[in-house]
N, C-alpha and C. Protein backbone atom coordinates (compact mmCIF):
# COMPACT_ATOMS: atom_id res chain seq x y z
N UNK A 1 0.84 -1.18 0.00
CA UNK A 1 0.00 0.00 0.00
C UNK A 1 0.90 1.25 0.00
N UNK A 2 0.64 2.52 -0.69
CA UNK A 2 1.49 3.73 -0.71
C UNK A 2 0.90 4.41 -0.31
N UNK A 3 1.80 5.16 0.62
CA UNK A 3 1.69 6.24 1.72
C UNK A 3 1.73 7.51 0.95
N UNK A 4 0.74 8.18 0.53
CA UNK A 4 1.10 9.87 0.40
C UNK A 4 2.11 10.43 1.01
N UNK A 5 3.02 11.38 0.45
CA UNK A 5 3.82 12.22 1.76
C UNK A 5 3.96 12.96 2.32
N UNK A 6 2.36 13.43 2.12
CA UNK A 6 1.97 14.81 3.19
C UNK A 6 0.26 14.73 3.03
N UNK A 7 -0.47 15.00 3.86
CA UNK A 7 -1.46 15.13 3.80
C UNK A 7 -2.13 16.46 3.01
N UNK A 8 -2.93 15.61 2.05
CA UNK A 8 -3.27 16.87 1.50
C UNK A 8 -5.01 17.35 1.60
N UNK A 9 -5.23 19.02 2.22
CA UNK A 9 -6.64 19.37 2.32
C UNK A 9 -7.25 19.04 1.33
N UNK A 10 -9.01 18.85 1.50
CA UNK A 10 -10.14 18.70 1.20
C UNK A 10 -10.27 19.38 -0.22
N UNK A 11 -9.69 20.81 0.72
CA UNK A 11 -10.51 21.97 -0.01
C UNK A 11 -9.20 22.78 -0.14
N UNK A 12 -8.58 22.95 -1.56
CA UNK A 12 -7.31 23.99 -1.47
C UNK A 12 -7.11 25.40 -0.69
N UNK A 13 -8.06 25.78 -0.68
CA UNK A 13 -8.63 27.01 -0.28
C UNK A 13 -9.04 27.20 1.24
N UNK A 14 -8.37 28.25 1.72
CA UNK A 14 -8.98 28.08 3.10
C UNK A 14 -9.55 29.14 3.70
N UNK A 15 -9.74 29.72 2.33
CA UNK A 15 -10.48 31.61 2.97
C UNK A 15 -12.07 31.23 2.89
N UNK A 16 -12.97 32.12 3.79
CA UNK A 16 -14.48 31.69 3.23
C UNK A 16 -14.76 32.55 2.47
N UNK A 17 -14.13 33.60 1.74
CA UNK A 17 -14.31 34.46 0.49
C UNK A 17 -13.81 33.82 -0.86
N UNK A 18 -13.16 32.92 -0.45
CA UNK A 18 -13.03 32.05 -1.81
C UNK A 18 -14.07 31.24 -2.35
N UNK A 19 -14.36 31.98 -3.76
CA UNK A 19 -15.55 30.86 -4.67
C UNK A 19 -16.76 31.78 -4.67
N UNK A 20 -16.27 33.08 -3.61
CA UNK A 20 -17.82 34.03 -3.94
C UNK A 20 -17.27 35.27 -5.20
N UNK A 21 -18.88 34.94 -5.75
CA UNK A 21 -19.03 35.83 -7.00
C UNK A 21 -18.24 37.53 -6.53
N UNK A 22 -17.35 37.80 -7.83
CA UNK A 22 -16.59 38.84 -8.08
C UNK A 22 -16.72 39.76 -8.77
N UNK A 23 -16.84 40.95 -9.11
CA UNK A 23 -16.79 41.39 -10.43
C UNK A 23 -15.82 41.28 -11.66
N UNK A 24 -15.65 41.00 -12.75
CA UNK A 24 -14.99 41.02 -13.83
C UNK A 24 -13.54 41.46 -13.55
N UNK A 25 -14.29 42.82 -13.58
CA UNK A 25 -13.21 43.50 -13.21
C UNK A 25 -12.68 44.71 -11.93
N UNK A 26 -11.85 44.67 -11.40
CA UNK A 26 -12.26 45.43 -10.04
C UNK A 26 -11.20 46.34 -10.24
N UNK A 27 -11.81 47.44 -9.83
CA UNK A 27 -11.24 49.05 -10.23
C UNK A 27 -9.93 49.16 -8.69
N UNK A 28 -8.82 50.03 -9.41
CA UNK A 28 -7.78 49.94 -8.22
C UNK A 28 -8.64 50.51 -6.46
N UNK A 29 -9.80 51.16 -7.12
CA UNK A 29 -10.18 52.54 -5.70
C UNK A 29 -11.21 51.44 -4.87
N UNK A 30 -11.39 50.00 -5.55
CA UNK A 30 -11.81 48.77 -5.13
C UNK A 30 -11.40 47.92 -4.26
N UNK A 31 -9.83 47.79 -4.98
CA UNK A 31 -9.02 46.72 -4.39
C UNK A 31 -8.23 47.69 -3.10
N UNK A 32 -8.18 49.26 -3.47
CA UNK A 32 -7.61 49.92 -1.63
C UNK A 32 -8.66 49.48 -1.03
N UNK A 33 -10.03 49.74 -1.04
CA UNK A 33 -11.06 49.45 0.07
C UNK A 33 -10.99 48.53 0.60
N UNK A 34 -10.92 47.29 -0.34
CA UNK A 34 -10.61 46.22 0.09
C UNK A 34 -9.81 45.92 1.28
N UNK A 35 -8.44 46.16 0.65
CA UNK A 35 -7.28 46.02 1.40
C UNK A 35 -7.29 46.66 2.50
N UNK A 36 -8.02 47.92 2.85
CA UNK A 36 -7.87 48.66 3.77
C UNK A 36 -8.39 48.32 4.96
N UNK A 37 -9.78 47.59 4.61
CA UNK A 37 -10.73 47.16 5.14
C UNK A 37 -9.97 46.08 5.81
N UNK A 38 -9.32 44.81 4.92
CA UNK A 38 -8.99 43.77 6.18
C UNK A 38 -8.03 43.92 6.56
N UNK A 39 -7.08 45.28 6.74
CA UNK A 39 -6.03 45.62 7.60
C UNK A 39 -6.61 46.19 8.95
N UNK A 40 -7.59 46.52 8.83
CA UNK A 40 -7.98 46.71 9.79
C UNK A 40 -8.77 46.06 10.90
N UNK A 41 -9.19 44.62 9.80
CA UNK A 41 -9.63 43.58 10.52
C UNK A 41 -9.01 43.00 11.06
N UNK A 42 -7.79 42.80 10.77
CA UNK A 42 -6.78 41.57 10.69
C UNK A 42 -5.85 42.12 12.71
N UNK A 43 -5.48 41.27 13.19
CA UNK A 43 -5.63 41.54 14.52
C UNK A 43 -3.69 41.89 14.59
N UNK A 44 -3.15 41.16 13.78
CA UNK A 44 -1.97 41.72 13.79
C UNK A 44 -1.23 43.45 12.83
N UNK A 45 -2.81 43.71 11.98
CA UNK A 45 -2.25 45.11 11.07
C UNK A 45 -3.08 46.18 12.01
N UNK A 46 -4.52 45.88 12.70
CA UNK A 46 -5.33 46.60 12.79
C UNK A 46 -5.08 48.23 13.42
N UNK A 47 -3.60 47.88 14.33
CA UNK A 47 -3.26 48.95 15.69
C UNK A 47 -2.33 49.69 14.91
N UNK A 48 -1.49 49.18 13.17
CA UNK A 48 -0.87 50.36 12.63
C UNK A 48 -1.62 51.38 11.69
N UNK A 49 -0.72 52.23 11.55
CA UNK A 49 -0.64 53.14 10.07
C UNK A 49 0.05 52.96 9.15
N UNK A 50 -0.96 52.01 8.43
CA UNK A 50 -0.23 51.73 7.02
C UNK A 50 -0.83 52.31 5.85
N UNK A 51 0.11 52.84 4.77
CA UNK A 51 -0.51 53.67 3.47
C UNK A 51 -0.10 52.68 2.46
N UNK A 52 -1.38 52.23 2.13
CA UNK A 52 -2.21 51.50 0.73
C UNK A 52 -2.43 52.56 -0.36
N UNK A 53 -1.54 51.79 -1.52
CA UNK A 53 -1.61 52.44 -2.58
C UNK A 53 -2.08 51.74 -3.75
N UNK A 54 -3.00 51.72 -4.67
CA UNK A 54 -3.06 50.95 -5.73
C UNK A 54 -2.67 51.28 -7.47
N UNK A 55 -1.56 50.64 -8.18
CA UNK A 55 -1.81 51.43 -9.45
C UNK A 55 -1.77 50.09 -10.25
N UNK A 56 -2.91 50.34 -11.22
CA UNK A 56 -3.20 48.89 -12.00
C UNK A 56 -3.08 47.58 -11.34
N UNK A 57 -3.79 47.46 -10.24
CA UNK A 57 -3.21 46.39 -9.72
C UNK A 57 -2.73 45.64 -9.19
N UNK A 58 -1.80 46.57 -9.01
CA UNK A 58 -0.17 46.75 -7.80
C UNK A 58 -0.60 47.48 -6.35
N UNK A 59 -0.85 46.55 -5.65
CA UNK A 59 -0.96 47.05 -4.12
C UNK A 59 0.36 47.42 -3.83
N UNK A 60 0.59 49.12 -3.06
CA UNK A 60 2.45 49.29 -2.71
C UNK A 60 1.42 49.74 -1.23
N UNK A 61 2.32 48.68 -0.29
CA UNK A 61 2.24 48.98 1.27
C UNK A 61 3.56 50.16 1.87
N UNK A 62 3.51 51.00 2.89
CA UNK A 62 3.98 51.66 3.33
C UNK A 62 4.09 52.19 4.67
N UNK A 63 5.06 52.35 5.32
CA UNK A 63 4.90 52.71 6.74
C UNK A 63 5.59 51.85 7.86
N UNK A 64 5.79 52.17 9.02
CA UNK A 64 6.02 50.80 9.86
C UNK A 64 5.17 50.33 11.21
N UNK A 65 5.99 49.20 11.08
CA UNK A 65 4.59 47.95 11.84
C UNK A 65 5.51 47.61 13.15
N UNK A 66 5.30 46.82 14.05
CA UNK A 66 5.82 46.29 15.10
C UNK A 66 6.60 45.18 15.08
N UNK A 67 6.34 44.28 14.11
CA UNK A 67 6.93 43.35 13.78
C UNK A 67 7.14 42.69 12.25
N UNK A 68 7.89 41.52 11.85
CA UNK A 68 7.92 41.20 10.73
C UNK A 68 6.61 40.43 10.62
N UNK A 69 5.82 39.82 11.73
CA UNK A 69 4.85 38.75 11.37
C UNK A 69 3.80 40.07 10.83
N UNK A 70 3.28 41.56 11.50
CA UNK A 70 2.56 42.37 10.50
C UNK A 70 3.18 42.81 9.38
N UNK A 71 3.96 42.48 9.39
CA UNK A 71 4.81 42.81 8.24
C UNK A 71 4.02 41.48 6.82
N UNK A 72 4.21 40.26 7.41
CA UNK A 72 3.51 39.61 6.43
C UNK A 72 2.21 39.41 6.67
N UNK A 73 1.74 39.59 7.47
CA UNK A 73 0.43 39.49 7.43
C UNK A 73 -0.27 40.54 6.48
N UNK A 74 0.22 41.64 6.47
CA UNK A 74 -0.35 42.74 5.48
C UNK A 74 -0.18 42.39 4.51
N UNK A 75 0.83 42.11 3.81
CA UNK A 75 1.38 41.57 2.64
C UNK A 75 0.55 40.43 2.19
N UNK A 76 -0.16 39.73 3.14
CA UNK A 76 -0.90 38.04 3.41
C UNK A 76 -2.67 38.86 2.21
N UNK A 77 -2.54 39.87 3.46
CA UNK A 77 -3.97 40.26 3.27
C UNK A 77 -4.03 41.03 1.65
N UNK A 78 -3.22 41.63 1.32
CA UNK A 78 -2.99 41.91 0.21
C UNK A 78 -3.48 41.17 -1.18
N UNK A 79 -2.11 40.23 -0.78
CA UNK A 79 -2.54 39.30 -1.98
C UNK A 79 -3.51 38.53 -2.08
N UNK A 80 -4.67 38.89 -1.33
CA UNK A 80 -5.33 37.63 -1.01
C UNK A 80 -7.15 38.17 -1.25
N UNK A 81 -6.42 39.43 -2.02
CA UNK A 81 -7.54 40.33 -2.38
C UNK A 81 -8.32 40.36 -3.93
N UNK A 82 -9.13 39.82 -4.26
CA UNK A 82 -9.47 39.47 -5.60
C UNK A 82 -8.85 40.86 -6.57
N UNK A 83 -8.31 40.97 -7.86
CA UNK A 83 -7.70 42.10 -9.04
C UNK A 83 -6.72 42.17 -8.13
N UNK A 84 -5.81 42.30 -7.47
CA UNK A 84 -4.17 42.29 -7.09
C UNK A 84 -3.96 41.60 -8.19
N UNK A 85 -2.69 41.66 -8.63
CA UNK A 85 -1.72 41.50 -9.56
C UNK A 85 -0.54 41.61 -9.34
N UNK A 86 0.20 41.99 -8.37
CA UNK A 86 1.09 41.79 -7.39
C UNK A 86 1.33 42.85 -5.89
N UNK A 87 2.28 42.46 -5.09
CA UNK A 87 2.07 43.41 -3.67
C UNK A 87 3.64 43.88 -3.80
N UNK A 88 3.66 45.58 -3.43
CA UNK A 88 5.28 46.20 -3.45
C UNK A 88 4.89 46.25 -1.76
N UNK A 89 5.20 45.26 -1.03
CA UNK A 89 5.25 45.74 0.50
C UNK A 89 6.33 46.20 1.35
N UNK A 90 6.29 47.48 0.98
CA UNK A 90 7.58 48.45 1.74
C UNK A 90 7.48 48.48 2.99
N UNK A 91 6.45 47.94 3.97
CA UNK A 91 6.70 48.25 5.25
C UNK A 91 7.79 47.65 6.27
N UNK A 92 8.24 48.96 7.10
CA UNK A 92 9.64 48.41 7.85
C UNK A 92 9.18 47.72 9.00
N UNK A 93 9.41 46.49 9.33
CA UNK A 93 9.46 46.58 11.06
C UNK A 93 9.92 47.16 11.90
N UNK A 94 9.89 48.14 13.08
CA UNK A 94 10.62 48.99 14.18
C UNK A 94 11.48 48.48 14.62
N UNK A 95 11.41 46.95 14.88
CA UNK A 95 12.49 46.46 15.85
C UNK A 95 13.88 46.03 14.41
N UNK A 96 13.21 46.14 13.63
CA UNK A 96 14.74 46.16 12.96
C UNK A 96 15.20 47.11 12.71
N UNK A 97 14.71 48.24 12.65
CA UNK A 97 15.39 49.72 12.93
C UNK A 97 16.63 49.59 13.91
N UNK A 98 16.56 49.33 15.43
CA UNK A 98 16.97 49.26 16.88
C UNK A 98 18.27 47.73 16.20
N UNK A 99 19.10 48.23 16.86
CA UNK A 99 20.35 47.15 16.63
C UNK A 99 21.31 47.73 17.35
């Protein structure tokens, strides 16, 4: 009998916004709302100031965060936004400032 070598999910997908109806096409002043919106949901971006920018597409993050994990988590939430097309995530962490 052969053993798989990793278990693989059900369901590739593990957002519950995945598989709901989208528009065609989603305008950049769309995909900031978006983004803006679950940075502020999101429990590790919610307490910074971060500046969301969109051009064609291109989410560019800006500003700094507390750590590298908001650091990807923004970046997480980003891409994870239906019309992204890629993420420029400039934000610094503080504690790597300090050395």
């Amino acid at each position: 009998m052969a053993m798989m070598p990793w278990a693989y999910p059900e369901s590739r997908y593990y957002y519950d916004w995945w598989g709901e109806p989208w528009p065609e096409e989603v305008t950049d002043g769309e995909i900031k709302s978006i983004v803006v919106d679950r940075l502020r949901e999101n429990p590790y971006t919610k307490d910074h100031e971060i500046k969301v920018d969109v051009k064609q597409g291109v989410v560019i993050l800006g500003g700094e965060v507390s750590s590298w994990l908001a650091k990807r988590a923004a970046g997480d939430d980003a891409w994870d936004t239906p019309g992204v097309v890629d993420v420029s995530n400039q934000l610094v962490p503080i504690h790597s400032l300090r050395t």
